[in-house]
C-alpha atoms as a PDB file:
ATOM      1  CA  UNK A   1     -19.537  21.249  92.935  1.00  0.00           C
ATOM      2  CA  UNK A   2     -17.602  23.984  94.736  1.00  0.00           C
ATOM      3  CA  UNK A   3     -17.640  24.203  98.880  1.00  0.00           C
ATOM      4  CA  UNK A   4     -21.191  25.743 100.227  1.00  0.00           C
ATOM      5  CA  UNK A   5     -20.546  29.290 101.113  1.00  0.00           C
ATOM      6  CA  UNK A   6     -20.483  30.418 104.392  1.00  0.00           C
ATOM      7  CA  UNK A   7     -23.932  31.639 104.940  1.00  0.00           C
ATOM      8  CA  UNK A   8     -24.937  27.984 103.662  1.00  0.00           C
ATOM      9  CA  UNK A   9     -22.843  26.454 106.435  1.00  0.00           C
ATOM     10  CA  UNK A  10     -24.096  28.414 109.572  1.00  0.00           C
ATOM     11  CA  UNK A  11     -27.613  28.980 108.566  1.00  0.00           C
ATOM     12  CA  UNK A  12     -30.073  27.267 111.302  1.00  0.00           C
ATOM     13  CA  UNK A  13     -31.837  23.807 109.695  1.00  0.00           C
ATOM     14  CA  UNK A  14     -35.237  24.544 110.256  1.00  0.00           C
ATOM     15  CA  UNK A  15     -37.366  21.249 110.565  1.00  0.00           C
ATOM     16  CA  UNK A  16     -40.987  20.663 109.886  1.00  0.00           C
ATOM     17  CA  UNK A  17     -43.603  20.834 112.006  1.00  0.00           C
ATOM     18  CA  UNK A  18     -41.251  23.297 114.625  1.00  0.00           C
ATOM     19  CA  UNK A  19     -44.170  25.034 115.695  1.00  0.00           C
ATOM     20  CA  UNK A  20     -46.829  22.640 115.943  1.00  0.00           C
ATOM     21  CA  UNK A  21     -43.813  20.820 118.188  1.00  0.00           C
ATOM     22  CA  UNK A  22     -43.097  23.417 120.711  1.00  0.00           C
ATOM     23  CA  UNK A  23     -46.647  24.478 120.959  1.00  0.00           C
ATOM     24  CA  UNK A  24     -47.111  20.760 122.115  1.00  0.00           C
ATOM     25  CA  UNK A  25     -44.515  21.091 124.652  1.00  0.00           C
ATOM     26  CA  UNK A  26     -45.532  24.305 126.506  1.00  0.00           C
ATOM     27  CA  UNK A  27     -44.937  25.394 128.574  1.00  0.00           C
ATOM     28  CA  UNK A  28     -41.083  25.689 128.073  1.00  0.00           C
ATOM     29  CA  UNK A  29     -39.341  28.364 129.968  1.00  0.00           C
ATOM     30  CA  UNK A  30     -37.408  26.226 132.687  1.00  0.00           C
ATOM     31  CA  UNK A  31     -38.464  23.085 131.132  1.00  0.00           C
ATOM     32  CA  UNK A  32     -36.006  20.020 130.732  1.00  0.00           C
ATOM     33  CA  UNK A  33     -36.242  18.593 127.710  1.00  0.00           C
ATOM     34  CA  UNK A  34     -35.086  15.161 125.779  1.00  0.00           C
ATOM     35  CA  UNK A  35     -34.772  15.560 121.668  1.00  0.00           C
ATOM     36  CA  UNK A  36     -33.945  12.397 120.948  1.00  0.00           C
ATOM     37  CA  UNK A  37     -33.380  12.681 116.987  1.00  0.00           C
ATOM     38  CA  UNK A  38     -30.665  15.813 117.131  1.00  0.00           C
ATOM     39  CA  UNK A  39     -30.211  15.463 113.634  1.00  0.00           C
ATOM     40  CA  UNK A  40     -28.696  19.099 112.792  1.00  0.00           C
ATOM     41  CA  UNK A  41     -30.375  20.368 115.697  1.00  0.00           C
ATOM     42  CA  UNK A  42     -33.328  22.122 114.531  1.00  0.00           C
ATOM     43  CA  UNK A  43     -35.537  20.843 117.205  1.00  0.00           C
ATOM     44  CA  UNK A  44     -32.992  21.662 120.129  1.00  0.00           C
ATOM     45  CA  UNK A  45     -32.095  25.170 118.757  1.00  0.00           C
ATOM     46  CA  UNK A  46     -35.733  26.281 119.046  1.00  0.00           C
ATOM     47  CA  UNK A  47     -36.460  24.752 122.696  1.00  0.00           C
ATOM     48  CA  UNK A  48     -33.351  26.461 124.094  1.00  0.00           C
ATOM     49  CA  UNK A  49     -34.328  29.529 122.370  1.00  0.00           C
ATOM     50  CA  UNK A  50     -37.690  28.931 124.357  1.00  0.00           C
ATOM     51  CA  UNK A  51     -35.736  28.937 127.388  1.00  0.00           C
ATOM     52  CA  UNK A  52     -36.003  24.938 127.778  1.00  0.00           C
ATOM     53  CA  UNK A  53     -33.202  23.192 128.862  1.00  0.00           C
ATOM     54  CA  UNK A  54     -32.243  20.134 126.366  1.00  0.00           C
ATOM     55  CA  UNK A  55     -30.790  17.292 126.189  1.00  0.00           C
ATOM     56  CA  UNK A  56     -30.038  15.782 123.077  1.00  0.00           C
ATOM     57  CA  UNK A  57     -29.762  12.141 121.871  1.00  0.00           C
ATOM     58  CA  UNK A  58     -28.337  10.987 118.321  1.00  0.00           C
ATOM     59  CA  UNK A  59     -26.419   7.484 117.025  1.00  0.00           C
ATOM     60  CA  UNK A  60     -25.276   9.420 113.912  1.00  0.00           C
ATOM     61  CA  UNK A  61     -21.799  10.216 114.615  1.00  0.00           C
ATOM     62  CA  UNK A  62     -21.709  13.124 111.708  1.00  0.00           C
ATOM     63  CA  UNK A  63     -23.902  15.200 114.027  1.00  0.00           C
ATOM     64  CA  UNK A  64     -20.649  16.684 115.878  1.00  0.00           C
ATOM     65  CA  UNK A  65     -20.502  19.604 114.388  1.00  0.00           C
ATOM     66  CA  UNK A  66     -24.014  20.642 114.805  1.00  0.00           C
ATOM     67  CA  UNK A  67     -23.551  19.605 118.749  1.00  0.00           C
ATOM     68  CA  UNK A  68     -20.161  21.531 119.052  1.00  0.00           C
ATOM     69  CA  UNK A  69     -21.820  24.893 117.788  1.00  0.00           C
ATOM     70  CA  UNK A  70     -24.859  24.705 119.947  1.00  0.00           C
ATOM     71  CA  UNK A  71     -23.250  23.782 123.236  1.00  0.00           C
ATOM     72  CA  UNK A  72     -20.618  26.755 122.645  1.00  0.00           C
ATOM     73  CA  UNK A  73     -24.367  28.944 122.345  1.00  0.00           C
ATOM     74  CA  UNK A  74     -26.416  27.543 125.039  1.00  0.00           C
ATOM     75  CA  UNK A  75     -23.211  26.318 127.642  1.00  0.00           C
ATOM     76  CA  UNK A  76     -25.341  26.232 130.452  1.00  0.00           C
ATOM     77  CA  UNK A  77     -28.940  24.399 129.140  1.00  0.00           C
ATOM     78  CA  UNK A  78     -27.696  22.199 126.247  1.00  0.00           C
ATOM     79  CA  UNK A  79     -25.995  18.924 126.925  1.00  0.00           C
ATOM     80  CA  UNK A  80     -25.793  16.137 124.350  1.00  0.00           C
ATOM     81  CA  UNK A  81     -25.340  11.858 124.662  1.00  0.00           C
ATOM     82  CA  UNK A  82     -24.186  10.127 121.487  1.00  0.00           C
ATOM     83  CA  UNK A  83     -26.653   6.245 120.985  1.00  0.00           C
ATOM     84  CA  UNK A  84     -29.645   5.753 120.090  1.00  0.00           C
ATOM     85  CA  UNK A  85     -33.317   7.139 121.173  1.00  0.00           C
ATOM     86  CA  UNK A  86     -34.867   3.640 121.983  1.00  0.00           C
ATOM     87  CA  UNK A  87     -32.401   3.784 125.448  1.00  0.00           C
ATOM     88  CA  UNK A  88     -33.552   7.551 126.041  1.00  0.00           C
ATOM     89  CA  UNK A  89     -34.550   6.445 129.780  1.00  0.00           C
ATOM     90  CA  UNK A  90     -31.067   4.931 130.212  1.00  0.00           C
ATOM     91  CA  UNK A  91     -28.902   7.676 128.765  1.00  0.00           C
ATOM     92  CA  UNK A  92     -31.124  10.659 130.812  1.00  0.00           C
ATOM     93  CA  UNK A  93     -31.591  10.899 134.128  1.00  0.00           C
ATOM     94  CA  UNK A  94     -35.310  11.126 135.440  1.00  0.00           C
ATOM     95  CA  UNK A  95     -37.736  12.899 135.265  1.00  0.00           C
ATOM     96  CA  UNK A  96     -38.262  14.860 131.841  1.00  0.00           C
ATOM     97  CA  UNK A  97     -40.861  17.644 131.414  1.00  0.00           C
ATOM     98  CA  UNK A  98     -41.216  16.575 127.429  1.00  0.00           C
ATOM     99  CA  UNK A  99     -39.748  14.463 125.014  1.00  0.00           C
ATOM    100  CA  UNK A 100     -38.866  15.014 121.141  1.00  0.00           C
ATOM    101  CA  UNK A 101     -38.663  12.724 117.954  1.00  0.00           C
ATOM    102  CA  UNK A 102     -38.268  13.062 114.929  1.00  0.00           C
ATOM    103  CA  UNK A 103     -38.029   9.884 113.137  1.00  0.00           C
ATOM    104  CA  UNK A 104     -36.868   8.179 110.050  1.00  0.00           C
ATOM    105  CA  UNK A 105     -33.909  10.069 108.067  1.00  0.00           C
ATOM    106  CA  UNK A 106     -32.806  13.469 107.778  1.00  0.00           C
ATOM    107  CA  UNK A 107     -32.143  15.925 104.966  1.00  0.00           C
ATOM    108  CA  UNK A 108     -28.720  16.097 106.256  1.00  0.00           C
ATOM    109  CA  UNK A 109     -28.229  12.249 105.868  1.00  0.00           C
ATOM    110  CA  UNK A 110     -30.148  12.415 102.240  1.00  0.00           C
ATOM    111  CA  UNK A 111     -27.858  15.124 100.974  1.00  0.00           C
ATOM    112  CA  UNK A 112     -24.561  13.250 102.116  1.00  0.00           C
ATOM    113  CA  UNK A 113     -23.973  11.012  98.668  1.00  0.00           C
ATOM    114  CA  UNK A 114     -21.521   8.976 100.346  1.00  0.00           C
ATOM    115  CA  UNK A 115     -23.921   7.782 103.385  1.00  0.00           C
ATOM    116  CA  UNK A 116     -26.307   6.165 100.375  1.00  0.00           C
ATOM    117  CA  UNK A 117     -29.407   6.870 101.522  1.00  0.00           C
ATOM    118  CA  UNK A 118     -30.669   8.771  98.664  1.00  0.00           C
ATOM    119  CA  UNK A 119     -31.483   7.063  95.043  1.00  0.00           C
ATOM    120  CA  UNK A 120     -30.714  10.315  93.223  1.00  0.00           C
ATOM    121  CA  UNK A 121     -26.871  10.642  94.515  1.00  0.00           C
ATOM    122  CA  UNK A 122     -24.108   8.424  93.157  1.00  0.00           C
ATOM    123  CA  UNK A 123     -22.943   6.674  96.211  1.00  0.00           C
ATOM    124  CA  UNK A 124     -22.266   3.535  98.349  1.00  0.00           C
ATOM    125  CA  UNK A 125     -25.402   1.533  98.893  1.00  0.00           C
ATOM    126  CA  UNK A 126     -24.673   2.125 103.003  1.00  0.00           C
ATOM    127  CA  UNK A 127     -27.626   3.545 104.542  1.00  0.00           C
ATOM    128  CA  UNK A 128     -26.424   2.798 108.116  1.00  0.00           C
ATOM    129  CA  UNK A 129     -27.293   5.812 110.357  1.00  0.00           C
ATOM    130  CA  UNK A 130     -24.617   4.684 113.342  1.00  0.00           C
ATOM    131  CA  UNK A 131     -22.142   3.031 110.252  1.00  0.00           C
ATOM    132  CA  UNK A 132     -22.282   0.115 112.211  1.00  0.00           C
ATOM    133  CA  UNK A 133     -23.539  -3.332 111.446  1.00  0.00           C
ATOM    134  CA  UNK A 134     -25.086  -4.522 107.891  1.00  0.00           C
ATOM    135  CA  UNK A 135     -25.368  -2.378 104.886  1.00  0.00           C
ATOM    136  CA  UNK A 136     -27.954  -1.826 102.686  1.00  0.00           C
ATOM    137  CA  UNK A 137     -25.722  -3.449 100.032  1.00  0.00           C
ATOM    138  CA  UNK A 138     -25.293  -6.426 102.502  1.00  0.00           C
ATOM    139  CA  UNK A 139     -28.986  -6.615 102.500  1.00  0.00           C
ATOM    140  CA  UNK A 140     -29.366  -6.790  98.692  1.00  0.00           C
ATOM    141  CA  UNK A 141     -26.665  -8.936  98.027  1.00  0.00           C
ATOM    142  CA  UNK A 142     -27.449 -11.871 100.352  1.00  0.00           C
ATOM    143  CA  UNK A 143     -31.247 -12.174 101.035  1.00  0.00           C
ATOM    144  CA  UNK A 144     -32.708 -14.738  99.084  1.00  0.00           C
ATOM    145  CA  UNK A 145     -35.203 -13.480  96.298  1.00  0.00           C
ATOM    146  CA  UNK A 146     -38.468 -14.619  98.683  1.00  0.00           C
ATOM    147  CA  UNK A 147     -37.100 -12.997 101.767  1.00  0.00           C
ATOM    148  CA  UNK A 148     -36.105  -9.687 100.066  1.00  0.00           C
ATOM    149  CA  UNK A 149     -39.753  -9.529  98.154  1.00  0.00           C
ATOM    150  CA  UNK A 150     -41.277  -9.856 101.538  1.00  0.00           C
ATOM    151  CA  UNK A 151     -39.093  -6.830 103.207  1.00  0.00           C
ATOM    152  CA  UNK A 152     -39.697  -4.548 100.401  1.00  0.00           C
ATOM    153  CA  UNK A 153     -43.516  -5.251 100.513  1.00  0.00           C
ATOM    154  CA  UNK A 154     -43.772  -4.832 104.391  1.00  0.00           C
ATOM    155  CA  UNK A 155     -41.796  -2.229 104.888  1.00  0.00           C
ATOM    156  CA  UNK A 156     -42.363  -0.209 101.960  1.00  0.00           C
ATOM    157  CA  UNK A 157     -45.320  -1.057 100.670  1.00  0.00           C
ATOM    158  CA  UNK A 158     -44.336  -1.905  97.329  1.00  0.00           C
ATOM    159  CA  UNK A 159     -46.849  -3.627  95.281  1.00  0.00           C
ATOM    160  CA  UNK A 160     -44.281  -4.651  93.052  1.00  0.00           C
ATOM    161  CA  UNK A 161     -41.728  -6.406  95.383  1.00  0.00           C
ATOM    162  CA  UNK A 162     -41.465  -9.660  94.064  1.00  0.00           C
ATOM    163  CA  UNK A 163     -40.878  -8.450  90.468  1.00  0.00           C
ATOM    164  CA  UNK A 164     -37.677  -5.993  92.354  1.00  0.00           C
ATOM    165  CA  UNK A 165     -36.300  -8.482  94.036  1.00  0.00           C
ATOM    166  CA  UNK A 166     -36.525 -11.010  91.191  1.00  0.00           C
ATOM    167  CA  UNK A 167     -34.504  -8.474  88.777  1.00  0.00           C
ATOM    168  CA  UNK A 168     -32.377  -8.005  92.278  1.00  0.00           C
ATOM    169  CA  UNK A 169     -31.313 -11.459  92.311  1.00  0.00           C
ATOM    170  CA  UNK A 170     -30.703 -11.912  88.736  1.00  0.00           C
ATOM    171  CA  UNK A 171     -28.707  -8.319  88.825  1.00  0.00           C
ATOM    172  CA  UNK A 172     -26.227  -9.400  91.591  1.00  0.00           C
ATOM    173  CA  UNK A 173     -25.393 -13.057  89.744  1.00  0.00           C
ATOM    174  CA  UNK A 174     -23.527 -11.112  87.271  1.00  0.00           C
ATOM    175  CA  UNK A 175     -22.148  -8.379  89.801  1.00  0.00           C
ATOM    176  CA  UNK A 176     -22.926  -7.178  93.347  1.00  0.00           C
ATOM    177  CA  UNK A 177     -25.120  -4.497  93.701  1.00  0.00           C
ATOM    178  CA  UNK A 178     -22.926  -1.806  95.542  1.00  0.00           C
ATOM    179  CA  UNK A 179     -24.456   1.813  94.483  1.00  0.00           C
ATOM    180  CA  UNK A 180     -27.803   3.846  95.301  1.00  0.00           C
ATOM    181  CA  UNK A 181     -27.811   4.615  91.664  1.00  0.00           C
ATOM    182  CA  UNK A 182     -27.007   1.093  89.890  1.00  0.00           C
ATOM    183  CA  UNK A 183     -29.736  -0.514  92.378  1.00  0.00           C
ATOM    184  CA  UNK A 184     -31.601   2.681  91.333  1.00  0.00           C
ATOM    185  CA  UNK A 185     -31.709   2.236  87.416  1.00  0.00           C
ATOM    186  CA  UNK A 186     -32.404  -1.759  88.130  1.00  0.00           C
ATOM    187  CA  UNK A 187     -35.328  -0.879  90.223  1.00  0.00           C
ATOM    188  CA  UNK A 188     -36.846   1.519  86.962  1.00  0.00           C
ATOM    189  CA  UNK A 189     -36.012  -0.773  84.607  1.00  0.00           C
ATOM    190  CA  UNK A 190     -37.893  -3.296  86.644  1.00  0.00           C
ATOM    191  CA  UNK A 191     -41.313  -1.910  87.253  1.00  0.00           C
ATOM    192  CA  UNK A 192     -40.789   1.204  85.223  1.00  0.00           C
ATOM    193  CA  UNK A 193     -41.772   4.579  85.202  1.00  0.00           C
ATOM    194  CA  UNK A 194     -45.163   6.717  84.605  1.00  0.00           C
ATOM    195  CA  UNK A 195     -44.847  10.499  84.009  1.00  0.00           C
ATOM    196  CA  UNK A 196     -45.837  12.699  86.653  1.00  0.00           C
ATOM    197  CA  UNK A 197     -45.218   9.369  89.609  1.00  0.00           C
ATOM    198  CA  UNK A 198     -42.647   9.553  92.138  1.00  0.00           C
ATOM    199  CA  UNK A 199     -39.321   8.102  91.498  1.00  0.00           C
ATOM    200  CA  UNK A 200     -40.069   3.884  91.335  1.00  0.00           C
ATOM    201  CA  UNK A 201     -36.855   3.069  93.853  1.00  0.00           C
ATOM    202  CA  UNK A 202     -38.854   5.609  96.511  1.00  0.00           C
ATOM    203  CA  UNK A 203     -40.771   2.718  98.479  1.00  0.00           C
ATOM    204  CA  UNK A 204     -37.308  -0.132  97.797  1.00  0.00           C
ATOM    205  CA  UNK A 205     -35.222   2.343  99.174  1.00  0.00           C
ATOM    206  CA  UNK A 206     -37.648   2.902 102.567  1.00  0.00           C
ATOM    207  CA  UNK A 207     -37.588  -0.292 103.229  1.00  0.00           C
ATOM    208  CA  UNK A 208     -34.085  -1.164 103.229  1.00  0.00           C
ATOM    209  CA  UNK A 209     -33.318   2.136 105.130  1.00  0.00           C
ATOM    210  CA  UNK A 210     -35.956   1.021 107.768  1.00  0.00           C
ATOM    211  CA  UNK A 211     -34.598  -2.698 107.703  1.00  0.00           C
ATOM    212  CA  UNK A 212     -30.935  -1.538 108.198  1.00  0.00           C
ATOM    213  CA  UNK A 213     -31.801   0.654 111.166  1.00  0.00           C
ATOM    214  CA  UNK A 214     -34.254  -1.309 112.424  1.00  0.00           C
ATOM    215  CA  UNK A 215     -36.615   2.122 113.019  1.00  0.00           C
ATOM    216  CA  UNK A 216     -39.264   0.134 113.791  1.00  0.00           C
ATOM    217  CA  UNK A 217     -38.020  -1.798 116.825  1.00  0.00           C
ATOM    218  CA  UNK A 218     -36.423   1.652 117.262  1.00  0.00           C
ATOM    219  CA  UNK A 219     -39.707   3.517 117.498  1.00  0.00           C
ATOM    220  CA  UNK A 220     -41.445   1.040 119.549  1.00  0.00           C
ATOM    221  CA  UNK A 221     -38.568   0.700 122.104  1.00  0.00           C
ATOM    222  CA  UNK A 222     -38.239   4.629 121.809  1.00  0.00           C
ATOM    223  CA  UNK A 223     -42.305   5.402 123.098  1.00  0.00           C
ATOM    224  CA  UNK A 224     -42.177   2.659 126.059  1.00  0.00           C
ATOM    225  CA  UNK A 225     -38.603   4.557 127.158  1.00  0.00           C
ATOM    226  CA  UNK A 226     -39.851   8.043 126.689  1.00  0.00           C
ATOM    227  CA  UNK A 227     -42.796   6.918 129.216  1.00  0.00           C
ATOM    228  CA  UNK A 228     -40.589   5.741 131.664  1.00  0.00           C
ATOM    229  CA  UNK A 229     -38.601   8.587 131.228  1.00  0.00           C
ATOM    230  CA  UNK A 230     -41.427  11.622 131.642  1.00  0.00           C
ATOM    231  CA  UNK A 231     -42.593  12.987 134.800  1.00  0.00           C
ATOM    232  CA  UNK A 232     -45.872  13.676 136.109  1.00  0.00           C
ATOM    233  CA  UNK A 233     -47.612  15.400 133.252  1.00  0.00           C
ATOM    234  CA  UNK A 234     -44.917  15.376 131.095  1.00  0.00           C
ATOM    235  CA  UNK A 235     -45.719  15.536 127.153  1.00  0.00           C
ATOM    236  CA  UNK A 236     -44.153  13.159 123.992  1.00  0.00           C
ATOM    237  CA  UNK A 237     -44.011  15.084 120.438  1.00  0.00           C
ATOM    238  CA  UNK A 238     -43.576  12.525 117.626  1.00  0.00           C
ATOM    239  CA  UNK A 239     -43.241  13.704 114.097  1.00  0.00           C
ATOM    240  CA  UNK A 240     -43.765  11.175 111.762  1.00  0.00           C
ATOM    241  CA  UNK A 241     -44.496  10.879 108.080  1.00  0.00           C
ATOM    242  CA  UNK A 242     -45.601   7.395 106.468  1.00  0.00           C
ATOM    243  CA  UNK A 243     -48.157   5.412 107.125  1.00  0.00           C
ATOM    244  CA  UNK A 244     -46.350   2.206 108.905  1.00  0.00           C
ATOM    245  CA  UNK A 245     -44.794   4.514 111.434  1.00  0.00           C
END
């Protein structure tokens, strides 16, 4: 695949729910504003267009680019602090007028083959959003069958865990399970496949993306800081989109 072209590389990522966001958070001329999932910046672009001033939070360190371009736009109202949104209260000084998140992953992350978060690109079985600590691969490869049934069923929701993780552990006797698309093709050939369903690694791959990030703890830690953080009639937008978040 050649390089994108150049209108591919500067266009603006757009993300869901943008206006339902910023009509939560109005008023936002002169606001100051936390977006604590940068991501490619979609969120932070559109509140300094607004006339908000942002600061912007993200543990992924491929964000740079996206952070270079919009502090050389917005100098004077964008400002951005690399870790992670659960210490939003320690990484911003007080008080916020609103806080931003987006959570789980990104399209950007998905469409990077070599980050392994997505089950239709060839690629290491990583999945780490900071590309620190344990892998997705070091998840597979060394939880026992009964403790790797019980992630994939809690958190995401698959009915068919303990048939996965049996094939799993039966899989990686032979040879470790290193790529999105060999723990892929084990996963269909495990449960299957109807016509018309969504692909059968979907709810696996969740829950070992959640697992490796630790989201949840994430999220949790992430509301109770962006309380702290807010001022007096300050507002919290949360986009979310499963049901255990």
């Amino acid at each position: 695949m050649g390089k994108p072209l150049a209108s591919e590389q500067s266009a603006p990522h757009v993300p869901v729910l943008l206006a339902e966001v910023l009509a939560a958070l109005e008023p936002l001329a002169g606001a100051r504003i936390v977006d604590g999932t940068f991501g490619a910046g979609g969120y932070s672009r559109a509140l300094l267009q607004a006339g908000a001033s942002v600061v912007a939070i993200d543990r992924d360190p491929s964000v740079t680019p996206h952070v270079e371009r919009l502090k050389a736009e917005f100098p004077k109202t964008f400002d951005f602090v690399p870790g992670e949104f659960a210490r939003l209260d320690q990484l911003v000084s007080q008080p916020v007028d609103g806080v931003v998140l987006d959570i789980g992953v990104s399209s950007m992350q998905l469409d990077e083959a070599d980050r392994g978060f997505s089950f239709m690109r060839e690629g290491p079985l990583d999945m780490r959003m900071s590309g620190e600590g344990e892998s997705a691969a070091d998840l597979v490869n060394t939880l026992d069958e009964a403790t790797l049934a019980n992630l994939l069923f809690a958190y995401g929701e698959e009915r068919k865990s303990r048939r996965i993780a049996h094939s799993v552990v039966a899989a990686r006797a032979s040879e470790p399970i290193t790529t999105t698309t060999q723990l892929a093709r084990l996963i269909e050939k495990a449960i299957g496949r109807k016509p018309g369903e969504s692909h059968p690694a979907t709810r696996s791959f969740q829950a070992l993306r959640i697992a490796v990030n630790a989201e949840f703890d994430q999220l949790v830690e992430g509301l109770f800081a962006s309380e702290r953080l807010l001022g007096e009639g300050g507002r919290l937008a949360v986009v979310t989109f499963h049901s255990l978040e």
